[in-house]
N, C-alpha and C. Protein backbone atom coordinates (compact mmCIF):
# COMPACT_ATOMS: atom_id res chain seq x y z
N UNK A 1 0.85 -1.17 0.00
CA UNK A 1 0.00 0.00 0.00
C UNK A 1 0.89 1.23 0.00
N UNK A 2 0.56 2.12 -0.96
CA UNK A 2 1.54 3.61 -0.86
C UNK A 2 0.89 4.39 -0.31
N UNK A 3 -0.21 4.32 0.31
CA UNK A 3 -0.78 5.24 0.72
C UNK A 3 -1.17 5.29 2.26
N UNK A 4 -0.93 5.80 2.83
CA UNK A 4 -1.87 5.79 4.77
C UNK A 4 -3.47 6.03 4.41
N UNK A 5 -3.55 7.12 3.27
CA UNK A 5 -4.90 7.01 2.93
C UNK A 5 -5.70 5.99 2.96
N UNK A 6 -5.24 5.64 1.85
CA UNK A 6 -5.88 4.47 0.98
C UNK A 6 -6.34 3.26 2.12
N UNK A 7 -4.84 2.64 2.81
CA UNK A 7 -5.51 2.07 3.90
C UNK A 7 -5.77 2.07 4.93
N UNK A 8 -6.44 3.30 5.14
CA UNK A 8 -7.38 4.07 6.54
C UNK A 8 -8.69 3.85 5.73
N UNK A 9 -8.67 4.11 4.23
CA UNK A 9 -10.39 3.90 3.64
C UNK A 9 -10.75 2.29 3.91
N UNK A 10 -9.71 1.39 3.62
CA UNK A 10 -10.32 0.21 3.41
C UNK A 10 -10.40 -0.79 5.01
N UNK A 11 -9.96 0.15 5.57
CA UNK A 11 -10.07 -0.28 7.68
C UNK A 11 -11.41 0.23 7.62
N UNK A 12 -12.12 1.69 6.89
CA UNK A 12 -13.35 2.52 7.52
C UNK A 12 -14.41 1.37 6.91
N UNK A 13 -14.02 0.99 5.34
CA UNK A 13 -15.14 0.35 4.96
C UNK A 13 -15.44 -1.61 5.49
N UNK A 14 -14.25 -2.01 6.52
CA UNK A 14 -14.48 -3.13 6.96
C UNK A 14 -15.02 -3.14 8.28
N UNK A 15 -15.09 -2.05 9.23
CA UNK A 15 -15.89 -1.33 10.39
C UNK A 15 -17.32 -0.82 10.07
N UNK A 16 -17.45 -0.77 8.27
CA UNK A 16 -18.86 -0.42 8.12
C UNK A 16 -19.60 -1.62 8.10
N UNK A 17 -18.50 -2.70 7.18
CA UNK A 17 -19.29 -3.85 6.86
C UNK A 17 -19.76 -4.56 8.43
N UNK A 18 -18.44 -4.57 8.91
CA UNK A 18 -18.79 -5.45 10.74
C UNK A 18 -19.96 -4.54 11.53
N UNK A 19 -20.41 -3.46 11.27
CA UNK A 19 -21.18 -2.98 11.96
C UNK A 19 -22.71 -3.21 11.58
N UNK A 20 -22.62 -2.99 10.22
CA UNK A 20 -23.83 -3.96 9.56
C UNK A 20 -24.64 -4.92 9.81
N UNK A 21 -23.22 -5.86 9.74
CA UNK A 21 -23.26 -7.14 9.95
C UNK A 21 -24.22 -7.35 11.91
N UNK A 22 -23.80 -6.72 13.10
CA UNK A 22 -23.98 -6.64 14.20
C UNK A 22 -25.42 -6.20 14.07
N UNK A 23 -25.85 -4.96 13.54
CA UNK A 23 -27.00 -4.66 13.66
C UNK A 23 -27.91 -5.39 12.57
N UNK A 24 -27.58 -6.82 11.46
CA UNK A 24 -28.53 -7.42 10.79
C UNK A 24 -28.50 -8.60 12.00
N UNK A 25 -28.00 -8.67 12.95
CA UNK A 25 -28.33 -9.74 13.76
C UNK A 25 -28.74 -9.76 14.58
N UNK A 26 -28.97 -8.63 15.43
CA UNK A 26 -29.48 -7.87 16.33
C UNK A 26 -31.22 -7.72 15.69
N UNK A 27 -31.03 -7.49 14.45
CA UNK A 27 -32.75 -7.83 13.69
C UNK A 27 -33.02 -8.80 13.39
N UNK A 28 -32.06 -9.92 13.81
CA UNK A 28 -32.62 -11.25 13.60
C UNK A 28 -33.62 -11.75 14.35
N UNK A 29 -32.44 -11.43 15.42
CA UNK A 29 -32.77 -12.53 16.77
C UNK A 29 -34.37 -11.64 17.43
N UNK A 30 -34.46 -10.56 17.04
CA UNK A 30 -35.69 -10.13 17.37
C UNK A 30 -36.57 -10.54 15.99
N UNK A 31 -36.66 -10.59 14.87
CA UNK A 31 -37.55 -10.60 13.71
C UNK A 31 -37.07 -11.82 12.94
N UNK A 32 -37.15 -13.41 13.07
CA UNK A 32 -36.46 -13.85 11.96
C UNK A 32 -37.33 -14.21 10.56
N UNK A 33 -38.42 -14.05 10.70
CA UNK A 33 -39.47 -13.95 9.68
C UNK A 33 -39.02 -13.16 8.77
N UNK A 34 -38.26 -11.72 8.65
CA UNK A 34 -37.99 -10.61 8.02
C UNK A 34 -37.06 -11.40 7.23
N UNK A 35 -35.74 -12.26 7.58
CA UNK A 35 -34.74 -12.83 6.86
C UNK A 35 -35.04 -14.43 6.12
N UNK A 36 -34.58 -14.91 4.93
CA UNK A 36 -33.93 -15.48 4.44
C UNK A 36 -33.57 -16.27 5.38
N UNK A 37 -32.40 -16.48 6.12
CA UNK A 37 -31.85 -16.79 6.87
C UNK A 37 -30.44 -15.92 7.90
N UNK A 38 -29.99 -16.75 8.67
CA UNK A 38 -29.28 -16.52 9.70
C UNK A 38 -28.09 -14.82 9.05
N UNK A 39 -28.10 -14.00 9.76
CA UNK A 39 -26.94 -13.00 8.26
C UNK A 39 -25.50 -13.72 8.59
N UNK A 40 -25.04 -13.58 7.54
CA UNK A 40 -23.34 -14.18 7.74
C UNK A 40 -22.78 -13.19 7.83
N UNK A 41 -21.65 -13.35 8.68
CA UNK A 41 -20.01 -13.11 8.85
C UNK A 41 -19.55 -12.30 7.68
N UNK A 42 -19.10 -11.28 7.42
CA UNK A 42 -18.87 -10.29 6.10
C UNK A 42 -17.39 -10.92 5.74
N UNK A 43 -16.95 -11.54 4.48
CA UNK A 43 -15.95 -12.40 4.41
C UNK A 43 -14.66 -11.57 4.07
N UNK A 44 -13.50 -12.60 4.12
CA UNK A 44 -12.26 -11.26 3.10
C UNK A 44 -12.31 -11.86 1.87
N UNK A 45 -11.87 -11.04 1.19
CA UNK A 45 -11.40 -11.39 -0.29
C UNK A 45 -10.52 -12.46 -0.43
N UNK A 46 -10.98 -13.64 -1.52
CA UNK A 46 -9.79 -14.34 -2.18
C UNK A 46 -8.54 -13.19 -2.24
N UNK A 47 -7.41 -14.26 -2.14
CA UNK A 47 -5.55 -13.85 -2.79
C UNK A 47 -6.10 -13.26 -4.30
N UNK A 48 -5.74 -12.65 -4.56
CA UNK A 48 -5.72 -12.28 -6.05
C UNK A 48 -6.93 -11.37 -6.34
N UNK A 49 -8.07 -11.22 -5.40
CA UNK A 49 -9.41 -11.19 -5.91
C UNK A 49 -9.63 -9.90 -5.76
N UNK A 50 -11.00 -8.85 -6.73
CA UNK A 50 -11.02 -7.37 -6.86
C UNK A 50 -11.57 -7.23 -5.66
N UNK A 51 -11.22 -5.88 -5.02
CA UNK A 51 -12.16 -5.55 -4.00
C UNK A 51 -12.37 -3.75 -4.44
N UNK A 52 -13.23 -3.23 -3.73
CA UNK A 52 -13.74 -1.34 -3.72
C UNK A 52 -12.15 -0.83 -3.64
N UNK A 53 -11.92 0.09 -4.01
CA UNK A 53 -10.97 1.11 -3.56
C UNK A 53 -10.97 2.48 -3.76
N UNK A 54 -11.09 3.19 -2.29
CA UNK A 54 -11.75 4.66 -2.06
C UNK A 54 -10.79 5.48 -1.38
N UNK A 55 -10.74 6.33 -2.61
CA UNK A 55 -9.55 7.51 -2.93
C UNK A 55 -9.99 8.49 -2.57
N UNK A 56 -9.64 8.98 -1.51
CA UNK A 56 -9.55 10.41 -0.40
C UNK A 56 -9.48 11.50 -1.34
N UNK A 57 -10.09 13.12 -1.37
CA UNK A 57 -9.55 14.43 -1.61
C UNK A 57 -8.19 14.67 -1.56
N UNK A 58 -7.68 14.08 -0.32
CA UNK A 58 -5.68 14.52 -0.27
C UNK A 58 -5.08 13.48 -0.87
N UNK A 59 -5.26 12.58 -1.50
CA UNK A 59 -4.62 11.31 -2.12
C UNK A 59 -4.89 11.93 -3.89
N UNK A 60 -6.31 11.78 -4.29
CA UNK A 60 -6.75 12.36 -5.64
C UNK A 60 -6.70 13.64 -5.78
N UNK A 61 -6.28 13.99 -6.89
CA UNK A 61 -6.12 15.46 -7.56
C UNK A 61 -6.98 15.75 -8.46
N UNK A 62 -7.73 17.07 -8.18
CA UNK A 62 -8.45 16.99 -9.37
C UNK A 62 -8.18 18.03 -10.65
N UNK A 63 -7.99 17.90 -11.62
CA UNK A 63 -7.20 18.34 -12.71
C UNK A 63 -8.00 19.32 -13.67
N UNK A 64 -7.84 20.00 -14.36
CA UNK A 64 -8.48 20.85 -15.36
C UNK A 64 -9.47 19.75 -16.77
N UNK A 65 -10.58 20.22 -16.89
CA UNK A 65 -11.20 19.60 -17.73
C UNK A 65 -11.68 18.33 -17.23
N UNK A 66 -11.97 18.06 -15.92
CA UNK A 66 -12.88 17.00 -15.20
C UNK A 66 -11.84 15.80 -15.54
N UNK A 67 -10.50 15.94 -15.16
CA UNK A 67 -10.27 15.34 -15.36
C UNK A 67 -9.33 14.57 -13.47
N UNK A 68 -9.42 13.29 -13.26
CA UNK A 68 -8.69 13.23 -11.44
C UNK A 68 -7.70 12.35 -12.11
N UNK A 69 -6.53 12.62 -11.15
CA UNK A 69 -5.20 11.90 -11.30
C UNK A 69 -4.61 11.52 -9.82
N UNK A 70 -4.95 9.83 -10.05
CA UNK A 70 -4.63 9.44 -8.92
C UNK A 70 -2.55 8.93 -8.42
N UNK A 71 -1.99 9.77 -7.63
CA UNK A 71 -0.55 9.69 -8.31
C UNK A 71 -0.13 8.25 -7.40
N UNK A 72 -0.22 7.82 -6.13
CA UNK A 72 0.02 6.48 -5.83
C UNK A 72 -0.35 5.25 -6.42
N UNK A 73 -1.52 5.51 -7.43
CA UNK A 73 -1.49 4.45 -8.15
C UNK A 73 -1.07 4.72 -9.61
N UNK A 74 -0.05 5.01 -9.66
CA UNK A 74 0.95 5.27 -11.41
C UNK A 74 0.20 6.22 -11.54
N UNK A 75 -0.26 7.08 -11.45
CA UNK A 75 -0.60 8.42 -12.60
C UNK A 75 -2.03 7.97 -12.72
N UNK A 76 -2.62 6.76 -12.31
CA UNK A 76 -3.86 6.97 -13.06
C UNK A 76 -4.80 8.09 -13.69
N UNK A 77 -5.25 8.54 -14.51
CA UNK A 77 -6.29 9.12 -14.88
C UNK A 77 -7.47 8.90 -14.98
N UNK A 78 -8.82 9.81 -14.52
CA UNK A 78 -10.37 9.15 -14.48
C UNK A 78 -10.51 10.16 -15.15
N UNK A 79 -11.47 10.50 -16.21
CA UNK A 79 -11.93 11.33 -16.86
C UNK A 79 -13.39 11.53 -16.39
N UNK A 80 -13.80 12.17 -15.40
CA UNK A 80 -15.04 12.16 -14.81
C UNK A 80 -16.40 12.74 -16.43
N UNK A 81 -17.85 12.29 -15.78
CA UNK A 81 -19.17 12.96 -16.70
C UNK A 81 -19.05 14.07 -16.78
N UNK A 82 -19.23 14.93 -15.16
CA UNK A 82 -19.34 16.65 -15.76
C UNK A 82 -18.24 16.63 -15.35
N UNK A 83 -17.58 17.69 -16.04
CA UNK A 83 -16.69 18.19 -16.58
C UNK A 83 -16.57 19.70 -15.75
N UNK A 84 -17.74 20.35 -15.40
CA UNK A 84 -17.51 20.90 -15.00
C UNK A 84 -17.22 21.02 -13.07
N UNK A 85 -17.58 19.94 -12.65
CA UNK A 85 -17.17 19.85 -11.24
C UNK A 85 -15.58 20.10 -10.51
N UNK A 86 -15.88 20.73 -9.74
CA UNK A 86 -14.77 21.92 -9.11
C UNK A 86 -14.06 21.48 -7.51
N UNK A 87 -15.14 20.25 -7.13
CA UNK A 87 -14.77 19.87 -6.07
C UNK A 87 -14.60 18.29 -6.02
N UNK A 88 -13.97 17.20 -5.32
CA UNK A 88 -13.96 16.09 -5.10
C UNK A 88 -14.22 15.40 -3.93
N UNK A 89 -15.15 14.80 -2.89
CA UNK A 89 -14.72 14.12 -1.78
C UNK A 89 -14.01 12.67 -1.36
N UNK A 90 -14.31 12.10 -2.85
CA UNK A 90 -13.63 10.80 -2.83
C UNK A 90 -13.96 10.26 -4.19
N UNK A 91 -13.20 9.38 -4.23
CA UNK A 91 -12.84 8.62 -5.76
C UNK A 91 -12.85 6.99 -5.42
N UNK A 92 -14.49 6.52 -5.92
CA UNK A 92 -14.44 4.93 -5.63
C UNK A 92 -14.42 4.50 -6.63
N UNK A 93 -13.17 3.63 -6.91
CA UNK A 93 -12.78 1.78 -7.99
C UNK A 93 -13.60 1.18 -7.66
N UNK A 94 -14.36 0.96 -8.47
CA UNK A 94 -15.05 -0.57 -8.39
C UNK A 94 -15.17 -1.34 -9.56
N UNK A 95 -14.44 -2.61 -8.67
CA UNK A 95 -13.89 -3.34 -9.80
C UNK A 95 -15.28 -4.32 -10.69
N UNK A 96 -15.23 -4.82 -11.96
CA UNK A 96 -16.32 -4.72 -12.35
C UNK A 96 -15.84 -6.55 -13.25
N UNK A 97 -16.78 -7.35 -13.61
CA UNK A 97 -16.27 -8.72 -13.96
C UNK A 97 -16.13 -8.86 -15.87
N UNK A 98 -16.04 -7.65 -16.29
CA UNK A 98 -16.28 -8.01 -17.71
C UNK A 98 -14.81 -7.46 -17.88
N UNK A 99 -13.56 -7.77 -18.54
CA UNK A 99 -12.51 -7.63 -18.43
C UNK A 99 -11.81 -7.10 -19.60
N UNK A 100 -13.15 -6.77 -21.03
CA UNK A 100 -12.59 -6.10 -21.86
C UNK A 100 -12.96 -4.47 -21.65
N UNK A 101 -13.21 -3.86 -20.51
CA UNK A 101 -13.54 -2.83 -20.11
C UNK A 101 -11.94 -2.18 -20.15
């Protein structure tokens, strides 16, 4: 990881998932009619496997012509819709299964 950012986002979003997770069970054990079944355990990712990745204001830059350049990960470039947006609060990857994208 090059970033402290980067993995302070992906600690915030596994404290969101475990917290979730606490309060879908907490609606279990009072309602289980409402569920499917029992909620599971929020898992980790396979070795190798895509997960979210959420790029902070002080990590992403945002560039002239809507354009963000993420510099810990090589230079990336995102060419955002509007074009005209002036501000950023975060920049989410999400990785997607069709691979000629």
């Amino acid at each position: 990881m090059k970033s402290v950012h980067l993995a302070q986002q992906i600690l915030k979003l596994v404290i969101q998932n475990m917290t979730s997770w606490k309060k879908a069970v907490k609606a279990y054990k009072k309602n289980p009619g409402k569920f499917t079944g029992r909620p599971k355990l929020p898992k980790y990712r396979n070795k190798g496997g895509k997960s979210i990745v959420i790029v902070d204001n002080q990590t992403a830059k945002l560039r002239s012509n809507g354009i963000v350049e993420i510099p810990v990960m090589n230079n990336l470039k995102i060419k955002l819709q509007h074009q005209d947006t002036t501000k950023i609060q975060q920049v989410r990857i999400i990785p997607k299964n069709n691979p000629s994208l």
